[in-house]
C-alpha atoms as a PDB file:
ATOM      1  CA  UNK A   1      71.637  24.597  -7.717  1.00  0.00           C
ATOM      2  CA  UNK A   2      72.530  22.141  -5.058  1.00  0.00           C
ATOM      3  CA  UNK A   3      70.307  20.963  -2.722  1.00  0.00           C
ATOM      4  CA  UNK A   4      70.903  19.198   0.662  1.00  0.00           C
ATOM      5  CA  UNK A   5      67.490  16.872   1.495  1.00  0.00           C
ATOM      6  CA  UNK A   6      67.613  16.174   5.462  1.00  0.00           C
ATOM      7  CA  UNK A   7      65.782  13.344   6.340  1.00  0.00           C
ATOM      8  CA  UNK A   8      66.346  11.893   2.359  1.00  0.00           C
ATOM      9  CA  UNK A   9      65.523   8.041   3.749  1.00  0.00           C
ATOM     10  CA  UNK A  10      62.496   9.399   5.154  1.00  0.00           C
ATOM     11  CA  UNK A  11      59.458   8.832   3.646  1.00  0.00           C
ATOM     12  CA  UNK A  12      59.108  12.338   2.376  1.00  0.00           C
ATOM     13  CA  UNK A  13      62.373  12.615   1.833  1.00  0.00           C
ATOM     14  CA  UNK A  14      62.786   9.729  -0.369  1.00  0.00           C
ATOM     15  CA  UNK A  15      59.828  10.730  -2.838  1.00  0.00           C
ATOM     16  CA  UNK A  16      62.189  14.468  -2.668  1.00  0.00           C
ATOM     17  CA  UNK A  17      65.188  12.234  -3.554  1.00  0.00           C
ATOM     18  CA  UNK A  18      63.169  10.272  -6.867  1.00  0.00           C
ATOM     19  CA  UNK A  19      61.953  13.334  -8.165  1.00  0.00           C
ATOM     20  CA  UNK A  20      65.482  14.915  -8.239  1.00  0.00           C
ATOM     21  CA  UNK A  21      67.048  12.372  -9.554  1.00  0.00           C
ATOM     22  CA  UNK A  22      64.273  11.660 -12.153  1.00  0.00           C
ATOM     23  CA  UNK A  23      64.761  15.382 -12.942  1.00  0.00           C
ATOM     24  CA  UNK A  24      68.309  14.310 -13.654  1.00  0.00           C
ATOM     25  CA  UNK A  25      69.780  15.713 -10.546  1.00  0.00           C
ATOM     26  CA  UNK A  26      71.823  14.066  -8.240  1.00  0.00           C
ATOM     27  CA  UNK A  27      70.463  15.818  -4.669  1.00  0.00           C
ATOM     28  CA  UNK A  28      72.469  15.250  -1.182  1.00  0.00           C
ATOM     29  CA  UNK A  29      70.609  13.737   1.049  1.00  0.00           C
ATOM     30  CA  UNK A  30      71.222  12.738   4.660  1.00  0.00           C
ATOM     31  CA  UNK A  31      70.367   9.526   6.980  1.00  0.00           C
ATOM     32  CA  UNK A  32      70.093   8.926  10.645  1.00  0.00           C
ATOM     33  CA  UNK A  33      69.914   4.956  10.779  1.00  0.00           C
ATOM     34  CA  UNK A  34      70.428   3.927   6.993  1.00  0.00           C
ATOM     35  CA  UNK A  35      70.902   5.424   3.399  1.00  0.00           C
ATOM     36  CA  UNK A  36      67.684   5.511   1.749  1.00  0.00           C
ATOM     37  CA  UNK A  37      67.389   3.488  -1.024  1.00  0.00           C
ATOM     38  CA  UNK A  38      68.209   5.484  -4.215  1.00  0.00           C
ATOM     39  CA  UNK A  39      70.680   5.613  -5.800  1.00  0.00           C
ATOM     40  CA  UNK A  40      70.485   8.667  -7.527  1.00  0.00           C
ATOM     41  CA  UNK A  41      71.620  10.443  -4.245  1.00  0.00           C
ATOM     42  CA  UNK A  42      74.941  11.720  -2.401  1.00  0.00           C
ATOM     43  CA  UNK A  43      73.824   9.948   1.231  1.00  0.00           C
ATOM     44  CA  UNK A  44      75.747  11.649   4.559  1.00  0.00           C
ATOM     45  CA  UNK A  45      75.208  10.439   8.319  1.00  0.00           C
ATOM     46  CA  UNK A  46      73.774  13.196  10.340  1.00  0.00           C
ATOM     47  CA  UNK A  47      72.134  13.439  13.558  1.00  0.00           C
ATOM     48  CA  UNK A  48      70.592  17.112  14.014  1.00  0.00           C
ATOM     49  CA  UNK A  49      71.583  16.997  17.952  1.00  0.00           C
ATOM     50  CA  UNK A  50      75.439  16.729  16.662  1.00  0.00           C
ATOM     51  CA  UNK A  51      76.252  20.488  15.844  1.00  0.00           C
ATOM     52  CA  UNK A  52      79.754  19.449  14.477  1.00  0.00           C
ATOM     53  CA  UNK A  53      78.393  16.623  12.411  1.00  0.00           C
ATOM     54  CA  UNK A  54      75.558  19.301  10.536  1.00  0.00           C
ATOM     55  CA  UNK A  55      78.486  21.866   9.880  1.00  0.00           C
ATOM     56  CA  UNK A  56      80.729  18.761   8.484  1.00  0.00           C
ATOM     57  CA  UNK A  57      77.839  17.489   5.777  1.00  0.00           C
ATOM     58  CA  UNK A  58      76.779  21.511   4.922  1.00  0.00           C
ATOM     59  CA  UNK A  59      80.764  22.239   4.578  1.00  0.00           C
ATOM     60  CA  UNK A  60      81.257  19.158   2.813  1.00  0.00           C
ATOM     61  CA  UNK A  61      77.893  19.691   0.442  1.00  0.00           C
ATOM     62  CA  UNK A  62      78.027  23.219  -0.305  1.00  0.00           C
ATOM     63  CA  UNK A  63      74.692  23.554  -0.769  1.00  0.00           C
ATOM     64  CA  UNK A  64      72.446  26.677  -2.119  1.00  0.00           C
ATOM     65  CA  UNK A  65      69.580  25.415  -0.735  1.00  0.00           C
ATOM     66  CA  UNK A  66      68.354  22.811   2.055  1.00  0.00           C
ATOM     67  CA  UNK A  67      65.277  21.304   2.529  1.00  0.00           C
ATOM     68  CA  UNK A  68      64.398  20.205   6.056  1.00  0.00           C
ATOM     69  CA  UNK A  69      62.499  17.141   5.873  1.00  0.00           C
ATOM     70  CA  UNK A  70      63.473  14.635   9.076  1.00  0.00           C
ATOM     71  CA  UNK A  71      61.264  13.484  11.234  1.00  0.00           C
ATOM     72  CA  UNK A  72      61.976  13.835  14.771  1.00  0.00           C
ATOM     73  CA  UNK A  73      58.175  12.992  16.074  1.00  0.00           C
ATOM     74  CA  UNK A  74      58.034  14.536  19.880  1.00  0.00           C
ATOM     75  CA  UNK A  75      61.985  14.550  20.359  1.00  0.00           C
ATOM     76  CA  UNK A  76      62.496  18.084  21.544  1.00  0.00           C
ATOM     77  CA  UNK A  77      66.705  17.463  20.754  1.00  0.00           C
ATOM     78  CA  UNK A  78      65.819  16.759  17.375  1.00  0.00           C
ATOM     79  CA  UNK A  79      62.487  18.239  16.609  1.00  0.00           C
ATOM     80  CA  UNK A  80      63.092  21.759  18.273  1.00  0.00           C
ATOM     81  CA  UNK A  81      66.773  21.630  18.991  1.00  0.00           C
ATOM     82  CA  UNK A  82      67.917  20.487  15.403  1.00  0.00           C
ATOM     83  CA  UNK A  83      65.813  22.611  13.457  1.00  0.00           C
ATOM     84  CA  UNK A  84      66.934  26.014  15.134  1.00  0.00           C
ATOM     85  CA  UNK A  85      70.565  24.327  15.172  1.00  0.00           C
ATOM     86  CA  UNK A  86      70.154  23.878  10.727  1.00  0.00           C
ATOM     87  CA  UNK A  87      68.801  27.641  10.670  1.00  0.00           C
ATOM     88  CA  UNK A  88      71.510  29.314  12.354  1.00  0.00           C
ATOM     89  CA  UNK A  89      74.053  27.571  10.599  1.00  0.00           C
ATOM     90  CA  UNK A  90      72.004  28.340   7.208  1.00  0.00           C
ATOM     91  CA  UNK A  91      71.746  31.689   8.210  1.00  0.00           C
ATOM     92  CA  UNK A  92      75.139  31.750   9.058  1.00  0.00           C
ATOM     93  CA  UNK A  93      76.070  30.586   5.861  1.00  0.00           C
ATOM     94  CA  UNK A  94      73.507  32.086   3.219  1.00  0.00           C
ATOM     95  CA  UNK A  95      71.926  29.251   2.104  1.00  0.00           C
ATOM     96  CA  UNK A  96      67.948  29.091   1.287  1.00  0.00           C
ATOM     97  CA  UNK A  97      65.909  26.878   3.926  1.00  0.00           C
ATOM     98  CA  UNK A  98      62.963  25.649   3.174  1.00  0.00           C
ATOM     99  CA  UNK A  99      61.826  24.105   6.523  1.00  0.00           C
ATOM    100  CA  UNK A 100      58.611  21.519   6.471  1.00  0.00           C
ATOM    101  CA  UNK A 101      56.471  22.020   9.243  1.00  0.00           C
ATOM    102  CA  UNK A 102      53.157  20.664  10.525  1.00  0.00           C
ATOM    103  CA  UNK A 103      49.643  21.183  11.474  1.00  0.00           C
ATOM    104  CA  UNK A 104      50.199  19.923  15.086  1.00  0.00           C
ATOM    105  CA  UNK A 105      51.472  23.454  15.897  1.00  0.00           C
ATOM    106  CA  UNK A 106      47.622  24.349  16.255  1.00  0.00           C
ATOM    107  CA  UNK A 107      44.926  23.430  18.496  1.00  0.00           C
ATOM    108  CA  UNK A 108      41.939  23.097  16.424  1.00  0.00           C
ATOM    109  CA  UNK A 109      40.550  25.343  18.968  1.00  0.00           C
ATOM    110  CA  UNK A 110      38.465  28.569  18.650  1.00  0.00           C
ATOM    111  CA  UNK A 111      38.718  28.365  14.928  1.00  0.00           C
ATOM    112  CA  UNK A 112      37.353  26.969  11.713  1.00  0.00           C
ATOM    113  CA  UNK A 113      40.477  26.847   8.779  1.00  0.00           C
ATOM    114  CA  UNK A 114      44.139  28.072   9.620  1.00  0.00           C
ATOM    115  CA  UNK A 115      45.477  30.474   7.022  1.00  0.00           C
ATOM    116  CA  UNK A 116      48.874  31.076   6.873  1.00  0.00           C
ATOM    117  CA  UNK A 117      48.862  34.188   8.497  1.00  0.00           C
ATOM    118  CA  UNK A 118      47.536  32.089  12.176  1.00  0.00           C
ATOM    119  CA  UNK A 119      49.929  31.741  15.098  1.00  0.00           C
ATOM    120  CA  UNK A 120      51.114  28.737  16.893  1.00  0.00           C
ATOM    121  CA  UNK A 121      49.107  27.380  19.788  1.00  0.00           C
ATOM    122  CA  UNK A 122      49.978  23.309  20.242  1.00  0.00           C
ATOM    123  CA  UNK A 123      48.554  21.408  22.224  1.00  0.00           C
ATOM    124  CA  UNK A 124      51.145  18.432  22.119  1.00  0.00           C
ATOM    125  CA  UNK A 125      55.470  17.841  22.849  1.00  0.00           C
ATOM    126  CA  UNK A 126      55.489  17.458  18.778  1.00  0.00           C
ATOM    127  CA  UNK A 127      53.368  20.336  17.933  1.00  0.00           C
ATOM    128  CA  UNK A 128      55.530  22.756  20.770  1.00  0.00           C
ATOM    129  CA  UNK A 129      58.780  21.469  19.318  1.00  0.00           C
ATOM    130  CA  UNK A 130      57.602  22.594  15.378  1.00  0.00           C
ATOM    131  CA  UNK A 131      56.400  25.457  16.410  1.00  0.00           C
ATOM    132  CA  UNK A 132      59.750  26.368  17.840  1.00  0.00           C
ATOM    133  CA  UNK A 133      61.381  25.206  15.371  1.00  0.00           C
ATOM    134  CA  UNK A 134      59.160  27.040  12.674  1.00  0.00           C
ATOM    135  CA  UNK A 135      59.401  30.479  14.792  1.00  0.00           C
ATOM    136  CA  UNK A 136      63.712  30.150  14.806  1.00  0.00           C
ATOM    137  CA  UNK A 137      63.488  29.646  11.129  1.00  0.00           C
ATOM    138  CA  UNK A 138      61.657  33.158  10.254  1.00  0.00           C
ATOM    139  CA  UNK A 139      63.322  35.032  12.958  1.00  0.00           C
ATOM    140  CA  UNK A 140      66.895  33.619  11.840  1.00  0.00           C
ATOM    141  CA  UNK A 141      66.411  33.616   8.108  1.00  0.00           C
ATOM    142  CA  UNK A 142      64.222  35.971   6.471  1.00  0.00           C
ATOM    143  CA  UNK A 143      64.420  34.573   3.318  1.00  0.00           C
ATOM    144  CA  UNK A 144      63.322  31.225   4.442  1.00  0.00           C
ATOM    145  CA  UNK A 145      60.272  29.314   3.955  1.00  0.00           C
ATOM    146  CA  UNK A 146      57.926  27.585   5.998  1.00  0.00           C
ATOM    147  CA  UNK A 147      55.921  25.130   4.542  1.00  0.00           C
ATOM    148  CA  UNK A 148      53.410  23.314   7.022  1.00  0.00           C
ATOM    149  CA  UNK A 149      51.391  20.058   5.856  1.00  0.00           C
ATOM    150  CA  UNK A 150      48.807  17.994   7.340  1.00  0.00           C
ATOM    151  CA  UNK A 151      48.852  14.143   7.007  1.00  0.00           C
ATOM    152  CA  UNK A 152      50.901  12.571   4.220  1.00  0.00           C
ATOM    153  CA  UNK A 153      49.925   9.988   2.065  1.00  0.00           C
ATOM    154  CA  UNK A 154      50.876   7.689  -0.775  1.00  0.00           C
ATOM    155  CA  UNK A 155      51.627   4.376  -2.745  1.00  0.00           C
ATOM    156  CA  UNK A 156      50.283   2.140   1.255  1.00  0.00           C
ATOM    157  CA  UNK A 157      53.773   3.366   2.332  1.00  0.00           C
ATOM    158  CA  UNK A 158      52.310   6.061   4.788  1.00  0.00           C
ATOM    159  CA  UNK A 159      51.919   5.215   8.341  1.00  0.00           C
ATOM    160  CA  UNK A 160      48.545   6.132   8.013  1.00  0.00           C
ATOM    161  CA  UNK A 161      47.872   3.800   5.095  1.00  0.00           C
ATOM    162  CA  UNK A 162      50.081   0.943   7.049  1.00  0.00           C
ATOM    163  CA  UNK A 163      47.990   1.595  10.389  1.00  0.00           C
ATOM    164  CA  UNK A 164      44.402   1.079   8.287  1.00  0.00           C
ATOM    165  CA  UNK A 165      45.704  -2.173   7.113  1.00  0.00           C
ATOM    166  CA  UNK A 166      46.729  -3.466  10.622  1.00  0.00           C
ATOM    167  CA  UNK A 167      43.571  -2.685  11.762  1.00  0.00           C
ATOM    168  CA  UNK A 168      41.511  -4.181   9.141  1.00  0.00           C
ATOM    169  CA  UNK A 169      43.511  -7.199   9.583  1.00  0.00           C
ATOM    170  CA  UNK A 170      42.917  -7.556  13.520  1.00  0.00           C
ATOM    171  CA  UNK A 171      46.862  -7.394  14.189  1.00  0.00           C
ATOM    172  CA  UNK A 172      46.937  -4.109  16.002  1.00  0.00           C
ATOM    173  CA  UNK A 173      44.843  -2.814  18.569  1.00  0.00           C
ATOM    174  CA  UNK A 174      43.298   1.222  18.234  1.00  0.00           C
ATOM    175  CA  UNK A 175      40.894   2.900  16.543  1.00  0.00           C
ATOM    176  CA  UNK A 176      40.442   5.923  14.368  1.00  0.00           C
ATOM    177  CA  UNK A 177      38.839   8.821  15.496  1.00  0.00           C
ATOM    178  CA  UNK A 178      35.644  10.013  13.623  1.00  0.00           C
ATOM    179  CA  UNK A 179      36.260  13.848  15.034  1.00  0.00           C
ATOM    180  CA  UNK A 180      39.849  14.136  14.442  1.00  0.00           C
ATOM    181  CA  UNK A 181      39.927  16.401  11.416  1.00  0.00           C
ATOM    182  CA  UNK A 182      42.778  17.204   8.712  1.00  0.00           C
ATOM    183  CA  UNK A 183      43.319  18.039   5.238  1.00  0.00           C
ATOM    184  CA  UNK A 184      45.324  15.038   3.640  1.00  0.00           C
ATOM    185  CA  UNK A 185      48.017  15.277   1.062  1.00  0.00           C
ATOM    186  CA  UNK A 186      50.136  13.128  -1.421  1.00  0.00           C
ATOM    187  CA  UNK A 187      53.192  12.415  -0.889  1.00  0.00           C
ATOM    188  CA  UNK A 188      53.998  13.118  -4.528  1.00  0.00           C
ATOM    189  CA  UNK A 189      51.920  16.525  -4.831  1.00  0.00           C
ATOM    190  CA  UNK A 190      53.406  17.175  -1.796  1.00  0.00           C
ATOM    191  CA  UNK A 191      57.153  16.762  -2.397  1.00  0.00           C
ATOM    192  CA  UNK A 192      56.180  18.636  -6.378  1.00  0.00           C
ATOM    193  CA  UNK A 193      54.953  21.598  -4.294  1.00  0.00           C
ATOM    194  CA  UNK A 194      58.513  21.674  -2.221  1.00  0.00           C
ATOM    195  CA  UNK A 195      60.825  21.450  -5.123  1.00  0.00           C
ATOM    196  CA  UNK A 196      58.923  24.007  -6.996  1.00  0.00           C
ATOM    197  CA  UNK A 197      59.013  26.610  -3.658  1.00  0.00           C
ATOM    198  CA  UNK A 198      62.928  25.643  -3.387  1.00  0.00           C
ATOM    199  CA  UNK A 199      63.737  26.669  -7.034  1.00  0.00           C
ATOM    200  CA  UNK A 200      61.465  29.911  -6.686  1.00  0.00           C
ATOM    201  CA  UNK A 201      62.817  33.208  -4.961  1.00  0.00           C
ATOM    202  CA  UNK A 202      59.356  32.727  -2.381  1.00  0.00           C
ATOM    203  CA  UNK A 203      59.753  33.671   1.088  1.00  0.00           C
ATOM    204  CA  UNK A 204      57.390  33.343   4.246  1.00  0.00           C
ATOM    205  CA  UNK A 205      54.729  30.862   5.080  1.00  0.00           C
ATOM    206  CA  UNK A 206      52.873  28.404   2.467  1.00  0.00           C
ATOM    207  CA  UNK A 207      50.120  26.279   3.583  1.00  0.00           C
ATOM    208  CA  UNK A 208      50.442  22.987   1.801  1.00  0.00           C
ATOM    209  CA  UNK A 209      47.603  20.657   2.285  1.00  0.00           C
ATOM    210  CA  UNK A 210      44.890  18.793   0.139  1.00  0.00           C
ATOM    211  CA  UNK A 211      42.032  20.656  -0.033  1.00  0.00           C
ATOM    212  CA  UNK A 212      39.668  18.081   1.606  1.00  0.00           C
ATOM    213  CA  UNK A 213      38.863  18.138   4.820  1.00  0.00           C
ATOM    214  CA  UNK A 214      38.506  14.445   6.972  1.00  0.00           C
ATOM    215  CA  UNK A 215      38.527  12.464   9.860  1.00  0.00           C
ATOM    216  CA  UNK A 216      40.663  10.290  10.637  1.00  0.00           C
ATOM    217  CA  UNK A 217      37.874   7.580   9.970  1.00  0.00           C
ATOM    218  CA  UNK A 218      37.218   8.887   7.155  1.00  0.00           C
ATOM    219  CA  UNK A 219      40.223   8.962   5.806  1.00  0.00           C
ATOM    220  CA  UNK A 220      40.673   5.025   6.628  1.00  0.00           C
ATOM    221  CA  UNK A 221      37.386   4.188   4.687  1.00  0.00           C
ATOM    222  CA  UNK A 222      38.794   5.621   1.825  1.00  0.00           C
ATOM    223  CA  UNK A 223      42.167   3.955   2.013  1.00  0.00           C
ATOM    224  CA  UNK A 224      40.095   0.543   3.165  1.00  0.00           C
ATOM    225  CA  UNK A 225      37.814   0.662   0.127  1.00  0.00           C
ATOM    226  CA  UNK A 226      40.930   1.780  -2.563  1.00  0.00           C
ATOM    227  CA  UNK A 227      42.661  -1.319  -1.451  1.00  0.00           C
ATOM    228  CA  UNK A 228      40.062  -3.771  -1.350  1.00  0.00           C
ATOM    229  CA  UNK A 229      39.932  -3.921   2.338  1.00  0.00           C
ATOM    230  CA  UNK A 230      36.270  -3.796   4.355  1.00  0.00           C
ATOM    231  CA  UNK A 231      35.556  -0.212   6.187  1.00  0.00           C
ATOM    232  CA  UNK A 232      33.342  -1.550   8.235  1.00  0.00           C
ATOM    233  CA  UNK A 233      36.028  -3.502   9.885  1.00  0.00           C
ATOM    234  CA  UNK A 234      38.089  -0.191  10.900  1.00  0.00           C
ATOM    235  CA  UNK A 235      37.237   0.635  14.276  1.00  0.00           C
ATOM    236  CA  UNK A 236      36.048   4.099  15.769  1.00  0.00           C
ATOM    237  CA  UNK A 237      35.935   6.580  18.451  1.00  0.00           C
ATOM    238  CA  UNK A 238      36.298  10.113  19.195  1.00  0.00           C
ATOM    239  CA  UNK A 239      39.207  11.839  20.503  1.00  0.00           C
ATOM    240  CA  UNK A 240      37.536  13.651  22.881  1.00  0.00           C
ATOM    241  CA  UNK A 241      36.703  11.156  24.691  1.00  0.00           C
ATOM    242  CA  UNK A 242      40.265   9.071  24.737  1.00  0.00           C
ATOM    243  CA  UNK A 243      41.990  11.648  27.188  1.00  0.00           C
ATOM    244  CA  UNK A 244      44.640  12.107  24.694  1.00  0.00           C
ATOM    245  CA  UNK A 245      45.790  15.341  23.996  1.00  0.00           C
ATOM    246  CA  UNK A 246      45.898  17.072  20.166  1.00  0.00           C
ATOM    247  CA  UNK A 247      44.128  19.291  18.388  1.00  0.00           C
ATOM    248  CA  UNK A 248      40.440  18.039  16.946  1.00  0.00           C
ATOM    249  CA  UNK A 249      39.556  19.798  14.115  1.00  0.00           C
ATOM    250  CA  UNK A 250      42.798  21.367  12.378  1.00  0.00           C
ATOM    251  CA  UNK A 251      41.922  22.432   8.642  1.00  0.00           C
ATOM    252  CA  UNK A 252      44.544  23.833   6.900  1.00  0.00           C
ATOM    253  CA  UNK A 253      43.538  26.946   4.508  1.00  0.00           C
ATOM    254  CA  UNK A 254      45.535  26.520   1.163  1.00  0.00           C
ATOM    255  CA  UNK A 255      44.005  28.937  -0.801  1.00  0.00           C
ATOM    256  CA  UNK A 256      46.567  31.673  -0.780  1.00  0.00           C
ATOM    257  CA  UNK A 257      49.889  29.233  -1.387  1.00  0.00           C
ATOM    258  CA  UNK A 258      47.696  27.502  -4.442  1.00  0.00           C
ATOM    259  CA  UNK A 259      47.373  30.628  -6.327  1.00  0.00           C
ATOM    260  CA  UNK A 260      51.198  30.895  -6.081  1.00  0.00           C
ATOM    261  CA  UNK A 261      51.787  27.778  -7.430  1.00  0.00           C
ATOM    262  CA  UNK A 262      52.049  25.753 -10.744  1.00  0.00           C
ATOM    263  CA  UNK A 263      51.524  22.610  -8.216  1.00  0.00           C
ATOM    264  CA  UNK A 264      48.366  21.448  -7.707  1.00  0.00           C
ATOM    265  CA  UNK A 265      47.154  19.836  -4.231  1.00  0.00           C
ATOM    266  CA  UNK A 266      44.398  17.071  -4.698  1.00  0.00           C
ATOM    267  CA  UNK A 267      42.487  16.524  -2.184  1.00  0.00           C
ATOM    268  CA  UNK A 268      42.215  12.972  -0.714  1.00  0.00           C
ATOM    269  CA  UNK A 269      39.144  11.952  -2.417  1.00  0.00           C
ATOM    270  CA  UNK A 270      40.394  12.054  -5.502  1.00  0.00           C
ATOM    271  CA  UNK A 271      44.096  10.473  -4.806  1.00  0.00           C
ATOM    272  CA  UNK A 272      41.984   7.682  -3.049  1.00  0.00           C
ATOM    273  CA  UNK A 273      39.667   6.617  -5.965  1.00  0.00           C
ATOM    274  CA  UNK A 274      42.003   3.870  -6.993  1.00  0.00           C
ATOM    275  CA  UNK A 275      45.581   3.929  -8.802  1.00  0.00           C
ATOM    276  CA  UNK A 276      47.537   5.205  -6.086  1.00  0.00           C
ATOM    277  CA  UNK A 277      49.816   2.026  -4.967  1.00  0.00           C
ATOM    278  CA  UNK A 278      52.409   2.283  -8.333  1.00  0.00           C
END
């Protein structure tokens, strides 16, 4: 099987890249500024808005399978545009797409957990743009999968893990919201899950989150008190009371993608007790 990693040099898609190539693989991958680091990896220059340059790298990489992993944040081009772009030319081409979406596409609205049977309803540019992204994907390839996630976390790399430290430290300005709710997961748990889906025959939606559900604050107290940093000196506030738009409480429900899975999810409490930045 070969397998084409966009968004390798991200930080998803370089833990995908080190487990293939610790599996003894040698995976594609693909860059938009710089190569990632590894290498244990076949790096190509693509920018998903280029429609020539993604039928040059999956012409040039043959591959059976792709795993979407970039990162386009709230770029509709790249987000939105790119993602439908890569499943028309997959479908076009037969090759298996396994496309990594996100909680944003909900509102936290109305409901208490998000199965994966639940609709879209964003709230925010990034949410609306991997939501349409995520909807091309099943209409355009029915044997596809799309696998949303919540926040991602491991090793202090995360920006999640980088932003507690900054504001621990007094060097940036913010706080963390104490009513902003999601269902953390490790970057390596994460990217275990992904490979095992890719190598599988599994179609449709899978729901892969930790099963523990936390603020934002919460979250940063953990990471705070795993790396020796004082929680008290993370500040807080509440979301719905900043103006800013996003959905508050957005639990992701799990339950059915864990029993299909060897893989199992930890929930951030327990990849936050300590040993976590090998």
């Amino acid at each position: 099987m070969t397998v084409l990693i966009i968004g390798g040099s991200g930080f998803l898609g370089t833990e995908l890249v080190r487990r293939a190539a610790s599996a003894g693989c040698r995976p594609a991958a693909t860059f938009h500024s710089r190569p990632g680091g590894h290498d244990g990896a076949a790096w190509h220059h693509l920018d998903l808005r280029d429609p020539f340059r993604l039928e040059e790298v999956l012409d040039t990489v043959t591959p059976t399978a792709v795993i979407n992993a970039t990162s386009g944040g709230a770029d509709w081009a790249v987000t939105a545009e790119g993602g439908i772009r890569l499943a028309r030319a997959a479908a076009e081409r037969g090759i298996r797409l396994v496309h990594v979406s996100s909680d944003a596409i909900f509102s936290g609205t109305g409901r208490e957990r998000y199965d994966e049977s639940c609709l879209p309803d964003p709230l925010t540019p990034y949410g609306a743009a991997k939501a349409a992204a995520e909807t091309a994907v099943r209409l355009l390839c029915s044997d596809a999968v799309v696998a949303r996630t919540s926040l991602i976390i491991g090793h202090g790399r995360s920006e999640h893990e980088q932003l507690v430290h900054a504001l621990a430290a007094g060097t940036r300005q913010g706080a963390l919201f104490s009513d902003d709710v999601r269902c953390p997961v490790h970057v390596e748990d994460l990217a275990a899950a992904l490979w095992e889906i890719t190598r599988s025959d599994a179609a449709g939606v899978f729901h892969l989150a930790g099963p523990d559900a936390l603020s934002r604050h919460e979250l940063g107290e953990l990471i705070a008190r795993r790396d020796g940093l004082d929680p008290a000196r993370l500040p807080s506030a509440r979301r719905s009371a900043s103006g800013l738009p996003g959905g508050l409480d957005v639990r992701l429900d799990s339950c059915a993608t864990r029993r299909k899975l060897r893989t199992r999810l930890r929930g951030a409490r327990e990849f936050l007790s300590g040993g976590d930045r090998s």
